[in-house]
Each structure stands twice: as C-alpha cells, then as structure tokens.
N, C-alpha and C. Protein backbone atom coordinates (compact mmCIF):
# COMPACT_ATOMS: atom_id res chain seq x y z
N UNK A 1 15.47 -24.87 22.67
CA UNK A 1 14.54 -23.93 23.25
C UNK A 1 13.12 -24.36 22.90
N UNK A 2 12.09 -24.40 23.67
CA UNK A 2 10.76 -24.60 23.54
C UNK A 2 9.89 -22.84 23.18
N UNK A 3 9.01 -23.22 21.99
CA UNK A 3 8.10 -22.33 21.58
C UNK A 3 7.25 -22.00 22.52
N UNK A 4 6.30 -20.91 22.48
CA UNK A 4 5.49 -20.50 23.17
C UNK A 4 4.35 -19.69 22.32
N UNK A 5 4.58 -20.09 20.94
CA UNK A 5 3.36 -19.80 20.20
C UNK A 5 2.80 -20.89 19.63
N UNK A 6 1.47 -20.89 18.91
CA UNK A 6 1.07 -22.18 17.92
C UNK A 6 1.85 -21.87 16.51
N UNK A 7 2.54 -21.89 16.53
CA UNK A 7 3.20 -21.89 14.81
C UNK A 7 3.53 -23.37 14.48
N UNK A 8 3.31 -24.14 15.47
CA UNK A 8 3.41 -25.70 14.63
C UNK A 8 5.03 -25.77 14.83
N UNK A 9 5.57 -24.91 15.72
CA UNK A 9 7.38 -25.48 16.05
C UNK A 9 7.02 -25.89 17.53
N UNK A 10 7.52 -26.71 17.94
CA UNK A 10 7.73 -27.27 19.10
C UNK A 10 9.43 -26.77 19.56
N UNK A 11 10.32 -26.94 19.19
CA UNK A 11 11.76 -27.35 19.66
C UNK A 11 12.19 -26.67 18.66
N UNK A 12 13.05 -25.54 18.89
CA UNK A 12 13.88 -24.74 18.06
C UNK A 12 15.70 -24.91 18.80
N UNK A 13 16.71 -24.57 17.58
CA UNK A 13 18.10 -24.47 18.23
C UNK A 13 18.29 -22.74 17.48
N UNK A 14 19.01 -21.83 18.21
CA UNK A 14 19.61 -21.10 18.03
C UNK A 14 20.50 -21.01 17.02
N UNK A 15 20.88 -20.55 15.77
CA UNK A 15 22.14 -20.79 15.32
C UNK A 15 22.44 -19.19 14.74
N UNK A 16 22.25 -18.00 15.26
CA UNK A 16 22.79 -16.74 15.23
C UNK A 16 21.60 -15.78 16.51
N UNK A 17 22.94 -15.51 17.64
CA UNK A 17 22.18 -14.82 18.37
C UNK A 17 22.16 -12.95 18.14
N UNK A 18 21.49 -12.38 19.10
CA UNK A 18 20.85 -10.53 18.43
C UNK A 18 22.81 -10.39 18.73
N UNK A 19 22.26 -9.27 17.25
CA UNK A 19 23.86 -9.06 16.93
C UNK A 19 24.99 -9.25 17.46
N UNK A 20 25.28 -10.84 16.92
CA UNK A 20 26.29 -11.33 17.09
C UNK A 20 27.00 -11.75 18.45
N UNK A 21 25.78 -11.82 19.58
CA UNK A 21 26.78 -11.74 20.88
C UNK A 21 26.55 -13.10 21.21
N UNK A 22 27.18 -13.53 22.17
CA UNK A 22 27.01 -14.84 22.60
C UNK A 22 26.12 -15.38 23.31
N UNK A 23 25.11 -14.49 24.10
CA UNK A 23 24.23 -15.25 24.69
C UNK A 23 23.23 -13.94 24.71
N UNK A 24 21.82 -14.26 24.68
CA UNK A 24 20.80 -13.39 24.26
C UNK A 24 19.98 -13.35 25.16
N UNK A 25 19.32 -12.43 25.53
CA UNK A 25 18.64 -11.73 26.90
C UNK A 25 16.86 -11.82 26.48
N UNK A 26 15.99 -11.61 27.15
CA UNK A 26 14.44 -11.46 27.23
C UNK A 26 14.73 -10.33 26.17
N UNK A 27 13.82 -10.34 25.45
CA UNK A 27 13.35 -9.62 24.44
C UNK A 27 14.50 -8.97 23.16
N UNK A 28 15.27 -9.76 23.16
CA UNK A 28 16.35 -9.89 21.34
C UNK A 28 15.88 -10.96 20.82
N UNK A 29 15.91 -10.37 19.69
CA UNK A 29 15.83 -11.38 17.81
C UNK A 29 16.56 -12.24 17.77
N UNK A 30 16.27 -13.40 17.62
CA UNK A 30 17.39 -14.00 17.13
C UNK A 30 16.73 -15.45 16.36
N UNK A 31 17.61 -15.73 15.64
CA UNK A 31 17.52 -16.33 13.94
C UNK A 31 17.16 -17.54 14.64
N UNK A 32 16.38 -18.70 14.04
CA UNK A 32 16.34 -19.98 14.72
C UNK A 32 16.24 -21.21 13.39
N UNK A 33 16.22 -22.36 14.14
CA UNK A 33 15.84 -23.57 13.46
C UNK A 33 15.12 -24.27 13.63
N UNK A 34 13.85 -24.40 13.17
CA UNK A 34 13.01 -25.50 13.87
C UNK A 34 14.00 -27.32 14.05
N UNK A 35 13.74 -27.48 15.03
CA UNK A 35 14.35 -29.22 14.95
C UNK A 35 12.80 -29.49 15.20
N UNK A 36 11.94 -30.12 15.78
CA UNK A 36 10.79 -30.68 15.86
C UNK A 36 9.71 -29.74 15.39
N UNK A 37 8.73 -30.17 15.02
CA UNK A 37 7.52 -29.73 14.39
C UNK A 37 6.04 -30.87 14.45
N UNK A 38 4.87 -29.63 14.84
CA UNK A 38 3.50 -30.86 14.12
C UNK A 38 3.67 -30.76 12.61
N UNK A 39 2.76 -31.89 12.43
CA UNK A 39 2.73 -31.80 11.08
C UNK A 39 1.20 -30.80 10.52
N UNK A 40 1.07 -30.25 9.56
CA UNK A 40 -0.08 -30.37 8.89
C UNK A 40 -0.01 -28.26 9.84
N UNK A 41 0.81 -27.63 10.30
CA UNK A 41 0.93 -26.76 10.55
C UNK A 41 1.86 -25.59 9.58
N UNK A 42 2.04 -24.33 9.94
CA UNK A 42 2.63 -23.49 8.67
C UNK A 42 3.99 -24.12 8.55
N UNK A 43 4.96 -23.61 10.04
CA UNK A 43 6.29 -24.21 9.96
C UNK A 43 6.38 -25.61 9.90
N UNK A 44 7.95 -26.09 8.96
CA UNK A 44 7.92 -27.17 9.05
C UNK A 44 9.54 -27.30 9.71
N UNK A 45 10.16 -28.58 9.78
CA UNK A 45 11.23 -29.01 10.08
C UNK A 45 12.41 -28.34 9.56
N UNK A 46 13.56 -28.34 10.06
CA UNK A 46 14.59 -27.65 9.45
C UNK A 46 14.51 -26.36 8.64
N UNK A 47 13.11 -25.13 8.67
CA UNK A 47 12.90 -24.14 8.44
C UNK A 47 13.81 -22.92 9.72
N UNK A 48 13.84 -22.17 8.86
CA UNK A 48 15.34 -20.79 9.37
C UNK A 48 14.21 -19.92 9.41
N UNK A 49 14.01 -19.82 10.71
CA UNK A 49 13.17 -18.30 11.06
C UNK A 49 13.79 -16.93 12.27
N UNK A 50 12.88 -16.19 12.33
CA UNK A 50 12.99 -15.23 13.51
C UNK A 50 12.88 -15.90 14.71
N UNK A 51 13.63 -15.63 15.97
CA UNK A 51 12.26 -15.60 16.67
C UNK A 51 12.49 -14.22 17.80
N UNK A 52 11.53 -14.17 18.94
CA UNK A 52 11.98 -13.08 19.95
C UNK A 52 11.92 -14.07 21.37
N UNK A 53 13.07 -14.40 22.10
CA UNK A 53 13.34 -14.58 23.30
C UNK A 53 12.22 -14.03 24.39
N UNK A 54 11.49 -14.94 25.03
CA UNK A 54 10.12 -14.58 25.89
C UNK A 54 10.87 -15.04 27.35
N UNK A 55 11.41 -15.68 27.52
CA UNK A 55 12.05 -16.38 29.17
C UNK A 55 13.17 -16.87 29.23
N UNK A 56 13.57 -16.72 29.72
CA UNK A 56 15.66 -17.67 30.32
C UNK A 56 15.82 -17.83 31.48
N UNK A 57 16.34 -19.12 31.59
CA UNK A 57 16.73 -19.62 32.66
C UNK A 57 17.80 -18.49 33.43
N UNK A 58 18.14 -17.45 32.82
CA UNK A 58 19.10 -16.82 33.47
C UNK A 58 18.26 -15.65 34.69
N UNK A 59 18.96 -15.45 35.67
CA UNK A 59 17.45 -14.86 36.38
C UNK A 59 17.74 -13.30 35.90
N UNK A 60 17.12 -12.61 35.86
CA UNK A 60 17.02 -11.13 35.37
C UNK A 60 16.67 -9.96 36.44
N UNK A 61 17.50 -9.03 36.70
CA UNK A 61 17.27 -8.94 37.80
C UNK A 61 17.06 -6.83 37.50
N UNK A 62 16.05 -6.77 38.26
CA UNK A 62 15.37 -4.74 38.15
C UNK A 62 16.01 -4.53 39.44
N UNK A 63 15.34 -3.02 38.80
CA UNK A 63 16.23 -1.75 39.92
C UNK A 63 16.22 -1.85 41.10
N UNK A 64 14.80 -2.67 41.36
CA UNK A 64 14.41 -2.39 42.33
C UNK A 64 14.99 -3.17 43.40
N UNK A 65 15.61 -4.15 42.93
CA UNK A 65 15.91 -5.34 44.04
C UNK A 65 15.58 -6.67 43.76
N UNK A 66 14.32 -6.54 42.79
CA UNK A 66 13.65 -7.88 42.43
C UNK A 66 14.43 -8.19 41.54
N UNK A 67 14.16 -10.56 41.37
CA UNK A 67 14.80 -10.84 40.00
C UNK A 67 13.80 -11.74 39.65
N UNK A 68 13.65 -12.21 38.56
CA UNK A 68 12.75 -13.03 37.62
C UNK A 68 13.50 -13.79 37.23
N UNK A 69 13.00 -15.35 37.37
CA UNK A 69 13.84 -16.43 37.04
C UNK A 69 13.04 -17.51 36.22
N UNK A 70 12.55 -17.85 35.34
CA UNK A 70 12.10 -19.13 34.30
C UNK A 70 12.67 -20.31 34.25
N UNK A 71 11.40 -21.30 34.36
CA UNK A 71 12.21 -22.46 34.15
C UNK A 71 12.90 -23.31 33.18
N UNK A 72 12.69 -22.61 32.40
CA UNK A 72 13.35 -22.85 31.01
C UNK A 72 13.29 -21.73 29.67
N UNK A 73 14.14 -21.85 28.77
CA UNK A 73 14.38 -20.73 28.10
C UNK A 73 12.97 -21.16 26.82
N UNK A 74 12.31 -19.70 26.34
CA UNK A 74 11.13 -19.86 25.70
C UNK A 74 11.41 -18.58 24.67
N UNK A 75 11.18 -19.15 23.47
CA UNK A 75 10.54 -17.87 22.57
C UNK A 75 9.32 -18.19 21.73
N UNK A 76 9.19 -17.06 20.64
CA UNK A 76 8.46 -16.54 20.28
C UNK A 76 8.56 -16.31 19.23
N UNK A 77 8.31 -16.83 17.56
CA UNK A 77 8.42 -17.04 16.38
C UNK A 77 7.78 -15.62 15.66
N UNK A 78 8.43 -14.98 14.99
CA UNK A 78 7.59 -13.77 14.38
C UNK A 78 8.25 -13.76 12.71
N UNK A 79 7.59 -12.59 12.39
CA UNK A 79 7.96 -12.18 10.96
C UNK A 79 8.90 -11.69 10.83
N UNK A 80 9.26 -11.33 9.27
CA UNK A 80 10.19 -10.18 9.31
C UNK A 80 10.21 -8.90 9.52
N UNK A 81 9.15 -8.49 9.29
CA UNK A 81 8.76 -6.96 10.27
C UNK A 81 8.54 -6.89 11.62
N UNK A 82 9.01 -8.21 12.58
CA UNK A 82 9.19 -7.98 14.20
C UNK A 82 7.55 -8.50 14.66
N UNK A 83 6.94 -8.76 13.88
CA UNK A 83 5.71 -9.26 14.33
C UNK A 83 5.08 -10.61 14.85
N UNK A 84 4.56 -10.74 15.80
CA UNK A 84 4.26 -12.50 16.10
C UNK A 84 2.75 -12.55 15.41
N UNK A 85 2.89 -13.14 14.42
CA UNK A 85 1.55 -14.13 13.26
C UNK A 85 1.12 -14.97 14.37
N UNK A 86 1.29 -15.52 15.08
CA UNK A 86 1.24 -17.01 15.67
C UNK A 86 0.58 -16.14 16.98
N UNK A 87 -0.45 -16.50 17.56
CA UNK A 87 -0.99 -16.14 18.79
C UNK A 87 -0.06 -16.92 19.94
N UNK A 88 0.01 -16.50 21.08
CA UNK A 88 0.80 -17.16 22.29
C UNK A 88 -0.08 -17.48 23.31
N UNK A 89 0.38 -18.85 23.29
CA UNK A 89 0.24 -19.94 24.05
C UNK A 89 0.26 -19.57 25.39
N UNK A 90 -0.55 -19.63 26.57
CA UNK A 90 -0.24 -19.46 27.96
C UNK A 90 0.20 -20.33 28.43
C-alpha cells in the first residue's frame, strides 16, 4: 500500500486488518509495516504502526446509485489516539 502522508513511509504491508476481518474498507485501522522509507524522517524501516485506510481499489458504492473507485489502495499513518501527526499529501 502507498502512504498519503509525509511521515517518511513510502510503502507499507498490512499485517493485521480492523478487527480481524479479511479485507478492510475506507476508513478502518489497521496495524501496518513500513517496508520502504526516506531516510533522515520520523518513521523508519520495518517499524509496526497504525494506519487509517484513505482509498481502495475496491469501488465503493452510496445510496444513491453512485460508486467511487481509486487507483490504488492508500492510507494514512496516525497515532495511538486515532490521530494523523503527519499532514496529508494531495
């Protein structure tokens, strides 16, 4: 999964999605791993963080009729009190 904040992670893997289910939707928690990183930034490599799911390739679809589709899956690195430290990237 690609970041979408400056926290200095580039490339995160999943390795526990929001409670326990198998695949995680726009806006659930879920635990991550940095694999790539800048250097000389807070996070580093192989650090175990939060993050919150911002986009998925899966399309998402409202009441209304409309669906929202991303071109790739993106989150969003926060604290442990649910907070994003890291400003987001447009």
């Amino acid at each position: 999964m690609n970041v979408a904040d400056n926290s200095g992670a580039q490339k995160v893997m999943c390795i526990q999605g929001a409670n326990n289910k198998k695949y995680a939707h726009i806006g659930d928690v879920i635990i991550v791993m940095v694999k790539e990183a800048i250097s000389n930034m807070p996070l580093k490599k192989f650090e175990v963080v939060k993050a919150v799911v911002v986009c998925t390739c899966k399309e998402l679809k409202h009441k209304n009729g409309m669906s929202v589709q991303f071109d790739d899956n993106v989150d969003a690195v926060i604290n442990q009190e649910g907070i994003c430290v890291f400003g987001l990237v447009a």
